[in-house]
C-alpha atoms as a PDB file:
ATOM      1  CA  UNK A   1       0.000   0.000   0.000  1.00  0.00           C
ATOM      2  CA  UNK A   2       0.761   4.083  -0.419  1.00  0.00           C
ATOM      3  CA  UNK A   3       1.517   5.668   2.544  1.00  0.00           C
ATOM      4  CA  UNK A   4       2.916   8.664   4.094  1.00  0.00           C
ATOM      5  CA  UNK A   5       6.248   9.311   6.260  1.00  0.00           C
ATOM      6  CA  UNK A   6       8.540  11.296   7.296  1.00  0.00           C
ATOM      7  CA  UNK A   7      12.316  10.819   8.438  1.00  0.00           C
ATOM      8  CA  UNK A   8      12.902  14.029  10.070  1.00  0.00           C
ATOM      9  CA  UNK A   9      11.058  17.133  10.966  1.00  0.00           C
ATOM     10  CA  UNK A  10      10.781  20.374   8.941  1.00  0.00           C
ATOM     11  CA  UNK A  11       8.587  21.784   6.425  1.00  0.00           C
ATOM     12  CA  UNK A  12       6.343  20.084   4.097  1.00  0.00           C
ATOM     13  CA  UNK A  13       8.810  18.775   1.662  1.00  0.00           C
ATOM     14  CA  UNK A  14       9.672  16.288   4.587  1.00  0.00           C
ATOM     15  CA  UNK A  15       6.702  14.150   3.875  1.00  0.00           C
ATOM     16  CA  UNK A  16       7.334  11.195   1.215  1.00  0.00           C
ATOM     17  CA  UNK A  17       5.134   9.043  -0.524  1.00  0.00           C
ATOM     18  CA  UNK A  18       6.237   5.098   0.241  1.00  0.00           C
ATOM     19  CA  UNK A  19       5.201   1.656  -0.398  1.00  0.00           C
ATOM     20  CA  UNK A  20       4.427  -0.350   2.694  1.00  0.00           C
ATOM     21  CA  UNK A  21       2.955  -3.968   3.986  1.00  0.00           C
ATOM     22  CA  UNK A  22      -0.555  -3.537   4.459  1.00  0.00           C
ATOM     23  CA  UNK A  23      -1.905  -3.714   8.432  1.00  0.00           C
ATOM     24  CA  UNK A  24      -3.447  -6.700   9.495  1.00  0.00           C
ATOM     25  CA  UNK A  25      -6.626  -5.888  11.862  1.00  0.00           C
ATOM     26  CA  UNK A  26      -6.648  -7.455  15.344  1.00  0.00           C
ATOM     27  CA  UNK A  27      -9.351  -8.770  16.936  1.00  0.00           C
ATOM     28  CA  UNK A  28     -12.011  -6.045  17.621  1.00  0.00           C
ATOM     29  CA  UNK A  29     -10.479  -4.492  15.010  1.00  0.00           C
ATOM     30  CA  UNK A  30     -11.326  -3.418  11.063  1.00  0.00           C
ATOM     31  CA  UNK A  31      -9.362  -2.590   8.107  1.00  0.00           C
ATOM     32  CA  UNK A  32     -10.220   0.405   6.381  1.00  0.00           C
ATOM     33  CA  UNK A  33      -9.634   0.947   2.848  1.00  0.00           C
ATOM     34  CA  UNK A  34      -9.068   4.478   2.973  1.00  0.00           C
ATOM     35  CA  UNK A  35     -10.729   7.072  -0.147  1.00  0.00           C
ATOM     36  CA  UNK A  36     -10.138   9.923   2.176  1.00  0.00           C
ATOM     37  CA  UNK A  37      -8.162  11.505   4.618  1.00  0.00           C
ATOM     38  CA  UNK A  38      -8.512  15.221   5.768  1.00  0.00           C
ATOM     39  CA  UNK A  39      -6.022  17.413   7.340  1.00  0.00           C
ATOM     40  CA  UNK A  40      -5.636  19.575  10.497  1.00  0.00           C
ATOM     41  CA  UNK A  41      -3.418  21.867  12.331  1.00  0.00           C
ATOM     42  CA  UNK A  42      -2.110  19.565  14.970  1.00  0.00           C
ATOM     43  CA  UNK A  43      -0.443  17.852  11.392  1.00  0.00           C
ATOM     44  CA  UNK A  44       1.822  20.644  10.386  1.00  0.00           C
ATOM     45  CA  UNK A  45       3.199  21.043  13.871  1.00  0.00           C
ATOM     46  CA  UNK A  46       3.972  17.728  14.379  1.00  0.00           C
ATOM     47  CA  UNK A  47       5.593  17.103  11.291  1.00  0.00           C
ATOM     48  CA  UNK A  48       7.734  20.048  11.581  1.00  0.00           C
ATOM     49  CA  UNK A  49       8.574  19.709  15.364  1.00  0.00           C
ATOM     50  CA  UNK A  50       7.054  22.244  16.923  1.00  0.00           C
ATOM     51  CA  UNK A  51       4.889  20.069  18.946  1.00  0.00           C
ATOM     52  CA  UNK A  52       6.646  16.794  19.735  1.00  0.00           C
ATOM     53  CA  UNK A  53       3.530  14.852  20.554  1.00  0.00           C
ATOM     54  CA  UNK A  54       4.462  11.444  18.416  1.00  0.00           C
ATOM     55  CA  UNK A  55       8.494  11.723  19.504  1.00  0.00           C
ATOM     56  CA  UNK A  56      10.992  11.635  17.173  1.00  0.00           C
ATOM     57  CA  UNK A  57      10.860  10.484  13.276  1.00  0.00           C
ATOM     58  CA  UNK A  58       9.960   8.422  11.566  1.00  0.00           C
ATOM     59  CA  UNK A  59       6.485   8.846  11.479  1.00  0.00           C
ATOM     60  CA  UNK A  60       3.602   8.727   9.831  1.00  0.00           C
ATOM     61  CA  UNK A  61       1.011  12.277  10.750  1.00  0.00           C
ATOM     62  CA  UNK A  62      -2.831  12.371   9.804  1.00  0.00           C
ATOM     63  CA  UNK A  63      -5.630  11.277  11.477  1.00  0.00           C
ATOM     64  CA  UNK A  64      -9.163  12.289   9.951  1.00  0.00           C
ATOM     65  CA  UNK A  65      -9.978   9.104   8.025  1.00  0.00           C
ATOM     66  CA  UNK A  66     -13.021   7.773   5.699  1.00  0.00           C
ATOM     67  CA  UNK A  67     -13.412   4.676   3.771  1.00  0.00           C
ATOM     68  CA  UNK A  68     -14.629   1.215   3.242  1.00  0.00           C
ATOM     69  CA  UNK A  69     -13.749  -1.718   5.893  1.00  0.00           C
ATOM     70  CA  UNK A  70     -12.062  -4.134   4.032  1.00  0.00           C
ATOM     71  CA  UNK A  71     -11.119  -6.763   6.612  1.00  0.00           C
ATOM     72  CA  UNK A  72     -12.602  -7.077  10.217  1.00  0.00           C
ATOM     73  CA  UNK A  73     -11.113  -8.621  13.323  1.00  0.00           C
ATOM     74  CA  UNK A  74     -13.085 -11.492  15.474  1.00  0.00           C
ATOM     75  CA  UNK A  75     -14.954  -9.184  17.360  1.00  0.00           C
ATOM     76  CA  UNK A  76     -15.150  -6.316  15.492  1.00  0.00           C
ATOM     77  CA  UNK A  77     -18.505  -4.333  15.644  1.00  0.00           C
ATOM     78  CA  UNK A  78     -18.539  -3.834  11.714  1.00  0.00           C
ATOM     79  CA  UNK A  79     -18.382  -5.605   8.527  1.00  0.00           C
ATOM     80  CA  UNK A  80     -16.629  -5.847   5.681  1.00  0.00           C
ATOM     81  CA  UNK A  81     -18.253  -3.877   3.368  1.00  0.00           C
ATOM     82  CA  UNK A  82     -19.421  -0.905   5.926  1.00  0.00           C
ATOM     83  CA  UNK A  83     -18.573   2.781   5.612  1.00  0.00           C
ATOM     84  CA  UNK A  84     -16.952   4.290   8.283  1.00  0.00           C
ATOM     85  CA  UNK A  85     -15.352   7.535   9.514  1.00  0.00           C
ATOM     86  CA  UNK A  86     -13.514   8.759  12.217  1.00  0.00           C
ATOM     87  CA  UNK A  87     -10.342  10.185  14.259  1.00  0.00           C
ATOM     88  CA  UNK A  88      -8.537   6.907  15.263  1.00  0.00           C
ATOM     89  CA  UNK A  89      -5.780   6.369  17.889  1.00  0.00           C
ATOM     90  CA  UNK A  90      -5.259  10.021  18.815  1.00  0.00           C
ATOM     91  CA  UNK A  91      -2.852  12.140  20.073  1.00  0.00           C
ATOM     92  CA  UNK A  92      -0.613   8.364  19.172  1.00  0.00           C
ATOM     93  CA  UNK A  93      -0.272   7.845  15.386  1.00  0.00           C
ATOM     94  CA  UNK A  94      -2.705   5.997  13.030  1.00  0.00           C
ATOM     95  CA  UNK A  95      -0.957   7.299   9.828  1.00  0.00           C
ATOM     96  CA  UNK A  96      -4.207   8.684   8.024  1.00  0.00           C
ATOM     97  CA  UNK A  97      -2.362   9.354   5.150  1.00  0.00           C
ATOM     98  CA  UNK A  98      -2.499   5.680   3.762  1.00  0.00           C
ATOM     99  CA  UNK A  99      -4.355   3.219   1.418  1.00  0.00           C
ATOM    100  CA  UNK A 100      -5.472   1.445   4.375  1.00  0.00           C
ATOM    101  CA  UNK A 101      -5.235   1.875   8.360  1.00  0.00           C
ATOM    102  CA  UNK A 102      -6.288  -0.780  10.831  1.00  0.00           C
ATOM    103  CA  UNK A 103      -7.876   0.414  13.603  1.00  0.00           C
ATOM    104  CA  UNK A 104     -10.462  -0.364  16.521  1.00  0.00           C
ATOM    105  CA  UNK A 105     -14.151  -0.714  15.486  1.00  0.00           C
ATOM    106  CA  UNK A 106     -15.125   1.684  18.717  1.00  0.00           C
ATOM    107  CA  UNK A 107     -13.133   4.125  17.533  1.00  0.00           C
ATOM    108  CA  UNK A 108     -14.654   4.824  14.189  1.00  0.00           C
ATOM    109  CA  UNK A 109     -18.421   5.449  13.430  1.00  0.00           C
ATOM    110  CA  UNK A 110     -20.762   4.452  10.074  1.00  0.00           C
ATOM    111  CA  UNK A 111     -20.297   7.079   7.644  1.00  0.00           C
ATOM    112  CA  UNK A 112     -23.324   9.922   7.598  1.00  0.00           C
ATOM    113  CA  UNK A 113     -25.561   8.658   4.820  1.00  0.00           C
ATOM    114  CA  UNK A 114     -26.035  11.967   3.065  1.00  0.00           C
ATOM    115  CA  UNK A 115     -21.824  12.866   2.900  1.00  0.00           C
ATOM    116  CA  UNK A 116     -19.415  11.249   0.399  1.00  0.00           C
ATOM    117  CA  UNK A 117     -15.916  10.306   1.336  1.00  0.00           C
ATOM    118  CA  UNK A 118     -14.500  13.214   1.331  1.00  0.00           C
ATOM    119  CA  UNK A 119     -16.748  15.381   3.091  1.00  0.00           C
ATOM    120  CA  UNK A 120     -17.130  12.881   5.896  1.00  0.00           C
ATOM    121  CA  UNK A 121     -13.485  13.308   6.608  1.00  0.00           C
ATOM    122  CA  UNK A 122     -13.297  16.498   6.959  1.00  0.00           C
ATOM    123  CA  UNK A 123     -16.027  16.088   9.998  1.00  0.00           C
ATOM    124  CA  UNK A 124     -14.134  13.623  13.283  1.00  0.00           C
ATOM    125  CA  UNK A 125     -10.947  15.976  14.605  1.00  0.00           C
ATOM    126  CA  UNK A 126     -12.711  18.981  14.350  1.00  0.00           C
ATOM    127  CA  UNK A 127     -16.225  18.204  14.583  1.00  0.00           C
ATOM    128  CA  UNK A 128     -15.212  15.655  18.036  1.00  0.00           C
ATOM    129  CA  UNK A 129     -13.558  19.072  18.894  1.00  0.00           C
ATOM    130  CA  UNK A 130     -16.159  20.823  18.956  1.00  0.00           C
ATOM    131  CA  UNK A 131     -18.487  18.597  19.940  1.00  0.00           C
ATOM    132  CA  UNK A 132     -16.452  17.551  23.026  1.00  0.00           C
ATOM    133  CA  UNK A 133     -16.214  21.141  24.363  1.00  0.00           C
ATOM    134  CA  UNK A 134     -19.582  22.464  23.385  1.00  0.00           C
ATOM    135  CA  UNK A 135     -22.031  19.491  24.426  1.00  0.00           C
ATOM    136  CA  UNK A 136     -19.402  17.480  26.757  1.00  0.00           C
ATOM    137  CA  UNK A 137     -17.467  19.907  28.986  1.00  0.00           C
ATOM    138  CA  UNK A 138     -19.697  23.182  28.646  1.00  0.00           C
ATOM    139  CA  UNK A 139     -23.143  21.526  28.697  1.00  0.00           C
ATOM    140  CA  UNK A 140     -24.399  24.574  26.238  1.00  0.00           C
ATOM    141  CA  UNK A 141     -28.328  24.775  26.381  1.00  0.00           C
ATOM    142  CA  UNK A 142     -30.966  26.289  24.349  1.00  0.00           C
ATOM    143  CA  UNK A 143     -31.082  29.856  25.273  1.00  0.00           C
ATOM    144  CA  UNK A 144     -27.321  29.976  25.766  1.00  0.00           C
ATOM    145  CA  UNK A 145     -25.307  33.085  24.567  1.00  0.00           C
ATOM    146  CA  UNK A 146     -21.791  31.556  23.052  1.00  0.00           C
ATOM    147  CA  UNK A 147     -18.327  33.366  21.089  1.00  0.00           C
ATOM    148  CA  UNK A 148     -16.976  31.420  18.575  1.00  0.00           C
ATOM    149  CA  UNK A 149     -13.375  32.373  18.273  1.00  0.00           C
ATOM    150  CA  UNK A 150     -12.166  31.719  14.198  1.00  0.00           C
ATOM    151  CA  UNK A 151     -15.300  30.848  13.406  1.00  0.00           C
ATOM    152  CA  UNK A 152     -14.796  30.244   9.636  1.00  0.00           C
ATOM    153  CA  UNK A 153     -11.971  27.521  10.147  1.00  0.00           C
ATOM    154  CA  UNK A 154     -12.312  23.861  10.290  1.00  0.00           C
ATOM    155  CA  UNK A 155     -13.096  23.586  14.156  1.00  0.00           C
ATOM    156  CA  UNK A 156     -14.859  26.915  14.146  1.00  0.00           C
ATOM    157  CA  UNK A 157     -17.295  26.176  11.206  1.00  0.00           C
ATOM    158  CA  UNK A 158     -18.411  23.355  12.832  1.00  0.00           C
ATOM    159  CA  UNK A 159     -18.598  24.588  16.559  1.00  0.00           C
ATOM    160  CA  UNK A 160     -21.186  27.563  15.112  1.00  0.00           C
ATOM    161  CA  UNK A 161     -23.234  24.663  13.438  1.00  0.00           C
ATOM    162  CA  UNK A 162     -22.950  22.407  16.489  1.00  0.00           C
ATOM    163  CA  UNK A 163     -23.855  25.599  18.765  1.00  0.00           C
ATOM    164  CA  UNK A 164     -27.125  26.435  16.920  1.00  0.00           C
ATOM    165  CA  UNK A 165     -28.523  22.548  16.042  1.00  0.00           C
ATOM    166  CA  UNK A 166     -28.222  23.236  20.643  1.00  0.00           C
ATOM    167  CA  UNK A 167     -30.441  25.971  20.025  1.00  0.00           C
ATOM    168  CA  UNK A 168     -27.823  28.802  21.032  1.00  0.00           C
ATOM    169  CA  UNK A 169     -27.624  32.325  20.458  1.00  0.00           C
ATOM    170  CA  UNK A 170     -24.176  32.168  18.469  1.00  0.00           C
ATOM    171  CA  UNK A 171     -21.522  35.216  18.094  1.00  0.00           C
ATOM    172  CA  UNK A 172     -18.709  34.280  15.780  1.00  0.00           C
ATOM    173  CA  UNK A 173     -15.539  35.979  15.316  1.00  0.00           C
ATOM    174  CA  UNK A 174     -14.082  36.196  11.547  1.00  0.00           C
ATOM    175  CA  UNK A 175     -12.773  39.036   9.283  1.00  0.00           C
ATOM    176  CA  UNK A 176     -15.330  40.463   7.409  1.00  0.00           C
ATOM    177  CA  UNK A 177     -14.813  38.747   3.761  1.00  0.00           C
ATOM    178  CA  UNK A 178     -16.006  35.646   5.244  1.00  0.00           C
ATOM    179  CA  UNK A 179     -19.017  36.845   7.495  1.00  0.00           C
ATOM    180  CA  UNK A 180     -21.806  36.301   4.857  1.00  0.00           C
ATOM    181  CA  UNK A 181     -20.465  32.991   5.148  1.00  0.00           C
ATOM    182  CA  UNK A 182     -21.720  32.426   8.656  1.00  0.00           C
ATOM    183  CA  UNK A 183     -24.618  33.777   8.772  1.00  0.00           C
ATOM    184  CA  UNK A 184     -25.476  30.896   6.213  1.00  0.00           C
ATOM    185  CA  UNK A 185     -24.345  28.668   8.815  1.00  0.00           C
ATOM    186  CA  UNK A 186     -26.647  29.959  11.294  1.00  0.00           C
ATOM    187  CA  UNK A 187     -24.450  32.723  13.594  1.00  0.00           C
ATOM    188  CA  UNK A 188     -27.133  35.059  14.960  1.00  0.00           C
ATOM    189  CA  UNK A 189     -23.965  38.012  15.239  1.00  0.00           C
ATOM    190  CA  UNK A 190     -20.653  38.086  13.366  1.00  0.00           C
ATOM    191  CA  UNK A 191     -17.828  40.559  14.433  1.00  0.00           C
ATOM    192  CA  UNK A 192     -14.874  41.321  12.626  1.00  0.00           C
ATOM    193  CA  UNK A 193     -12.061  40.614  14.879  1.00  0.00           C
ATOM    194  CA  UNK A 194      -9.602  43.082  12.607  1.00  0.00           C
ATOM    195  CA  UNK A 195     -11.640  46.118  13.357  1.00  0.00           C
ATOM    196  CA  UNK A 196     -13.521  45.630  16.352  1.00  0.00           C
ATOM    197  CA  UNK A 197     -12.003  44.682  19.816  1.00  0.00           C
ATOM    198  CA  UNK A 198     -14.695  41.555  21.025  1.00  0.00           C
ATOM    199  CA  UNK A 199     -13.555  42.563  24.594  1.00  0.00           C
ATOM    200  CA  UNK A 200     -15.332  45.505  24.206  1.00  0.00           C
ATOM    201  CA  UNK A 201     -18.329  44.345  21.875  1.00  0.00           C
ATOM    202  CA  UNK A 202     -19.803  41.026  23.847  1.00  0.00           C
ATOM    203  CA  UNK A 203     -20.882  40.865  27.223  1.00  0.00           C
ATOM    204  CA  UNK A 204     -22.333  38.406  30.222  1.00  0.00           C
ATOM    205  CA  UNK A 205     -21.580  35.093  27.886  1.00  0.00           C
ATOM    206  CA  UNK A 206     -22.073  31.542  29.229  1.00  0.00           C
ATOM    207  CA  UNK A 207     -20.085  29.844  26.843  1.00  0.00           C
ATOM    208  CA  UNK A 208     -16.331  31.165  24.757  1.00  0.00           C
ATOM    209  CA  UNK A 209     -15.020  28.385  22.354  1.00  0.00           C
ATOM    210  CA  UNK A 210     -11.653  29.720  21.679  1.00  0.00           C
ATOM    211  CA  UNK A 211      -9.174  27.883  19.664  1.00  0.00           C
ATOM    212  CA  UNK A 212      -7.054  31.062  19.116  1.00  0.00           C
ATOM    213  CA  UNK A 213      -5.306  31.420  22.844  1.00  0.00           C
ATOM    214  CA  UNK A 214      -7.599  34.417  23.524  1.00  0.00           C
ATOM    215  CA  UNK A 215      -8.264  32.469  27.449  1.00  0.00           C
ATOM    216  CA  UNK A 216      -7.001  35.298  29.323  1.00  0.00           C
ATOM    217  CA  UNK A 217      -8.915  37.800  27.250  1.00  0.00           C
ATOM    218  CA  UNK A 218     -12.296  36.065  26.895  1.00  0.00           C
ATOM    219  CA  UNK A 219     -12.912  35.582  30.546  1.00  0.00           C
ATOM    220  CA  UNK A 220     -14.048  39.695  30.854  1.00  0.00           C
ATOM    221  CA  UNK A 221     -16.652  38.856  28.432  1.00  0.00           C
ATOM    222  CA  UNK A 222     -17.777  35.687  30.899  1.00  0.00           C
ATOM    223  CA  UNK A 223     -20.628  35.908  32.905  1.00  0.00           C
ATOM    224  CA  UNK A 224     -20.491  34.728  36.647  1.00  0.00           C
ATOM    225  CA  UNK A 225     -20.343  30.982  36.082  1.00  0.00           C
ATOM    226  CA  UNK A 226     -19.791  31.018  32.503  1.00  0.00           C
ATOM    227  CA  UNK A 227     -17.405  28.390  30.499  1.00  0.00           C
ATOM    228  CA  UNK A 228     -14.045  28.744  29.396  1.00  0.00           C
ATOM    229  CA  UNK A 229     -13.865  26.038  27.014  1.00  0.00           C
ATOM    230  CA  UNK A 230     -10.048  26.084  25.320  1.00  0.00           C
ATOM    231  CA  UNK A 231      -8.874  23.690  23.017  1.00  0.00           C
ATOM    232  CA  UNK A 232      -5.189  25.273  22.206  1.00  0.00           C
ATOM    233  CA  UNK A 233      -4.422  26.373  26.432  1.00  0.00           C
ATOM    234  CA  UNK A 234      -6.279  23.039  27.973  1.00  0.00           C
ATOM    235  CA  UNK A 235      -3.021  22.192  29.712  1.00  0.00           C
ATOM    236  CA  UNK A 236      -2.406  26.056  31.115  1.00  0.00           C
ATOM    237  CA  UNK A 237      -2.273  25.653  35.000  1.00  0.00           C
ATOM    238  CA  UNK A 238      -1.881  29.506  35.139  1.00  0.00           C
ATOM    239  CA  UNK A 239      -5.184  30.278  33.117  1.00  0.00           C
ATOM    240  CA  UNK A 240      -7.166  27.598  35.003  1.00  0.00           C
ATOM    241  CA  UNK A 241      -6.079  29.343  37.811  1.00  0.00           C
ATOM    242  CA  UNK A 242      -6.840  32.751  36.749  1.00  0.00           C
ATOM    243  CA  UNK A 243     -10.238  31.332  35.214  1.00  0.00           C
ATOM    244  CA  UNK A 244     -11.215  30.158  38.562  1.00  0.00           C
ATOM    245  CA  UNK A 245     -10.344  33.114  40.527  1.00  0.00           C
ATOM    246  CA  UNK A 246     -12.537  35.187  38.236  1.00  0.00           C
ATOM    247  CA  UNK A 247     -15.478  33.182  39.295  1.00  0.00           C
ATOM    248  CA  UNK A 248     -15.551  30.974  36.031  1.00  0.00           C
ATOM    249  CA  UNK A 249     -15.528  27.287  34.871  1.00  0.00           C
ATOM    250  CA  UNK A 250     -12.216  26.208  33.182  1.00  0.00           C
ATOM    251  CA  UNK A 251     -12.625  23.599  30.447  1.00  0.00           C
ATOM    252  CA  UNK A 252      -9.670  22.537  29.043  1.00  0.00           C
ATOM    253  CA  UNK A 253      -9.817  19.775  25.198  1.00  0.00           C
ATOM    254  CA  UNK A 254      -8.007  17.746  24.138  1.00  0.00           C
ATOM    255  CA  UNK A 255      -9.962  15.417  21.777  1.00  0.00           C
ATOM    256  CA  UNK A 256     -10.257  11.932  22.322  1.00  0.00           C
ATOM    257  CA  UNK A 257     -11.674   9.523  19.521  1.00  0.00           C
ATOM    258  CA  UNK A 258     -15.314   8.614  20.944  1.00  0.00           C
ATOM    259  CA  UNK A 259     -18.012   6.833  18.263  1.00  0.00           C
ATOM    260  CA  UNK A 260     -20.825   8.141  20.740  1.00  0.00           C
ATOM    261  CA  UNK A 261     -20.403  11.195  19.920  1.00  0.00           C
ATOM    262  CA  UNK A 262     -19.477  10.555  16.101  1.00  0.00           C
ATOM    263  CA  UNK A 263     -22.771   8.832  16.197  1.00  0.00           C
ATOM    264  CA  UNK A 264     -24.288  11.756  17.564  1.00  0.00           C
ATOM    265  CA  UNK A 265     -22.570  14.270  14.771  1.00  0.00           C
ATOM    266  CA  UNK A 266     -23.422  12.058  12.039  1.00  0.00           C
ATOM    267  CA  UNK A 267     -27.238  12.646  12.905  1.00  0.00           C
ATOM    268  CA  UNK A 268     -27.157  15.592  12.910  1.00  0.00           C
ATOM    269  CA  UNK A 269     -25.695  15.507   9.396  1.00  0.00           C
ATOM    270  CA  UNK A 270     -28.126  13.325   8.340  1.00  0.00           C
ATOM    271  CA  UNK A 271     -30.923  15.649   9.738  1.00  0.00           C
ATOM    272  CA  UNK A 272     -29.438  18.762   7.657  1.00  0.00           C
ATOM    273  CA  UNK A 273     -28.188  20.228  10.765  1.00  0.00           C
ATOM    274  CA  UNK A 274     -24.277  20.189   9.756  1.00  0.00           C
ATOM    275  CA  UNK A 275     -22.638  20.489   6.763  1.00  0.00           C
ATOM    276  CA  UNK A 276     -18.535  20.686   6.317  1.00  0.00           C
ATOM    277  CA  UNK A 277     -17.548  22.447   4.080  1.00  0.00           C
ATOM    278  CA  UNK A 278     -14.537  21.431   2.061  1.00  0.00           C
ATOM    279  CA  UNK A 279     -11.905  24.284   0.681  1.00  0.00           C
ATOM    280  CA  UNK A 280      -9.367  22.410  -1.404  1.00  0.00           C
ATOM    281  CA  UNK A 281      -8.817  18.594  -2.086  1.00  0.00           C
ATOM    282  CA  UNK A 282      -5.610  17.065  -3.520  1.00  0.00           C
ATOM    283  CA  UNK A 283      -4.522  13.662  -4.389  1.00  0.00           C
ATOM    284  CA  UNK A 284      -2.120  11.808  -1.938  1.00  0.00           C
ATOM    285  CA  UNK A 285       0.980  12.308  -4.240  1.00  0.00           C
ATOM    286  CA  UNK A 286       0.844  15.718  -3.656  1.00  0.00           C
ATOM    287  CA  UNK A 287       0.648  15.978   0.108  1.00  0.00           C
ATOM    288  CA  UNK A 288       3.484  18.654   0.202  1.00  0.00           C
ATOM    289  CA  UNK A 289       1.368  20.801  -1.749  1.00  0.00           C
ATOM    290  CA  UNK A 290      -1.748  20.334   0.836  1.00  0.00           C
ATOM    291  CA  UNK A 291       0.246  20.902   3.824  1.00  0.00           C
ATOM    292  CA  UNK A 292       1.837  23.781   1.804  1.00  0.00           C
ATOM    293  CA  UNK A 293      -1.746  25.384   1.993  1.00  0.00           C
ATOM    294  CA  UNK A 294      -2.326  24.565   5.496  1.00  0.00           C
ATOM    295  CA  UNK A 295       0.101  26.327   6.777  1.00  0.00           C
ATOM    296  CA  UNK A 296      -1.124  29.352   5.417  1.00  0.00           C
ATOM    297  CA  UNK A 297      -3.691  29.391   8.094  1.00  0.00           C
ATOM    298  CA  UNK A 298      -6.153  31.123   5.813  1.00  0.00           C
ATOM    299  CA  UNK A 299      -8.274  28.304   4.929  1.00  0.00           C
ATOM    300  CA  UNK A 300     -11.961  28.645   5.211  1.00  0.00           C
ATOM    301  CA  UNK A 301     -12.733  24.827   6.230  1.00  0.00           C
ATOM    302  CA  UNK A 302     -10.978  21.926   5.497  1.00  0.00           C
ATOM    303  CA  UNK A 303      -8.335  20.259   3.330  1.00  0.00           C
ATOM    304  CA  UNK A 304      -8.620  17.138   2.198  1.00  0.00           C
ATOM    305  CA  UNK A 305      -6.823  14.303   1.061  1.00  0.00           C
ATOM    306  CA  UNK A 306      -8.135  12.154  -2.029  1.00  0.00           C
ATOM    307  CA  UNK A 307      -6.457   8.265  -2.096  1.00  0.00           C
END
């Protein structure tokens, strides 16, 4: 099989394109045959080092997967011929970026109905993200009053849709060229973060979603008893502390595959409630050219790899 590793860290020309003996699934186990495989920040800073989290190469990075099961394990809770999606194995690697990845049937979900292959993989990192801190750790209700921070990206985009199918009343942060954009996917207030100070525009909030290490700053635009939910600071003793003090509940991520909640996302899909949107695709052979993109950090959405 194709897959992708690297031998040392640095930029995106690090990543090659090898032949390797295809996985064999244990038991509770499945084989995926892999037609998609999307890509998120944590990749780029792995791969170049800046966030040691799989040690030193060689490695494999990627972990947003979708695709057929081709093999499964005595004990497995699918069967061959099932579509599946998820976010396997992480923060260890599954090398995503691969013809085929074994990995544990409870760790992957069936494949929403209504998405192809390469939509549904741009949905279990980031949609598990948000999905983990909005529902899981912040308990957001109908009625609630939430910020988005980066709204428009591949967490964001999903956290507003997430926020609103929860019936919330949902503020998102973005510059201004892509505001139009979320109002279509349902913010009730969008506020350009380049002109206008959101410490100064928002007020009395029970829920911030920031995945831009704005902690210290959102928590004046808490209410009493409001969330803190970060995904980028969730191991930041000194902004727990300081998130506390102020009278306010610290939530630190840090995703964790769970098909529950995969379960849950995909019916929401199904129901028309989410939608990812998609903002390049490119064929595995030219990974260096996707994570090339990526590290732009412009992207509206997700980037996706085609196998």
């Amino acid at each position: 099989m194709r897959t992708v590793v690297q031998h040392s860290f640095g930029g995106p020309e690090v990543l090659e394109l090898v032949e390797a003996e295809r996985p064999q699934p244990l038991s509770g186990e499945v084989l995926v045959r892999v037609h998609a495989s999307a890509l998120n920040p944590v990749d780029a800073v792995v791969r170049s080092g800046n966030f040691p989290l799989l040690g030193e190469p060689p490695f494999g990075v990627g972990w947003d997967i979708s695709g057929v099961v081709e093999e499964a394990g005595p004990g497995a809770r699918f069967a061959v011929g099932d579509e599946v999606y998820g976010m396997p194995f992480f923060p260890r690697a599954a090398n995503g970026y691969s013809d085929y990845v074994a990995v544990p049937s409870r760790q992957v979900a069936r494949k929403p109905a209504s998405l192809d292959h390469v939509h549904a993989a741009a949905l279990p990192l980031a949609g598990l993200t948000a999905w983990q801190g909005l529902v899981d750790a912040a308990q957001l209700a109908e009625g609630d009053r939430v910020l988005i921070h980066r709204a428009a990206g591949g967490v964001g985009h999903l956290a507003v849709q997430i926020a609103k199918a929860r019936g919330a009343h949902v503020i998102a942060l973005a510059s201004e060229g892509k505001h139009a954009y979320l109002r279509e996917l349902g913010a009730d207030e969008v506020i350009d973060y380049r002109t206008t100070d959101f410490t100064e525009a928002v007020r009395d909030l029970d829920v911030v979603f920031d995945s831009n290490a704005q902690g210290e700053r959102s928590l004046s635009v808490l209410r009493p008893g409001g969330v803190l939910v970060t995904i980028l600071e969730h191991g930041n003793p000194q902004l727990a502390a300081a998130t506390r003090a102020a009278g306010r509940r610290f939530a630190g991520i840090s995703v964790e595959p769970d098909y529950a909640s995969l379960e849950a996302i995909t019916a929401l899909v199904d129901a028309g409630r989410i939608r990812p949107y998609v903002a390049e695709t490119f064929p595995l052979a030219e990974v260096a050219k996707a994570h090339e993109l990526l590290e732009t950090g412009r992207t509206q959405g997700k980037i996706v790899l085609t196998l």
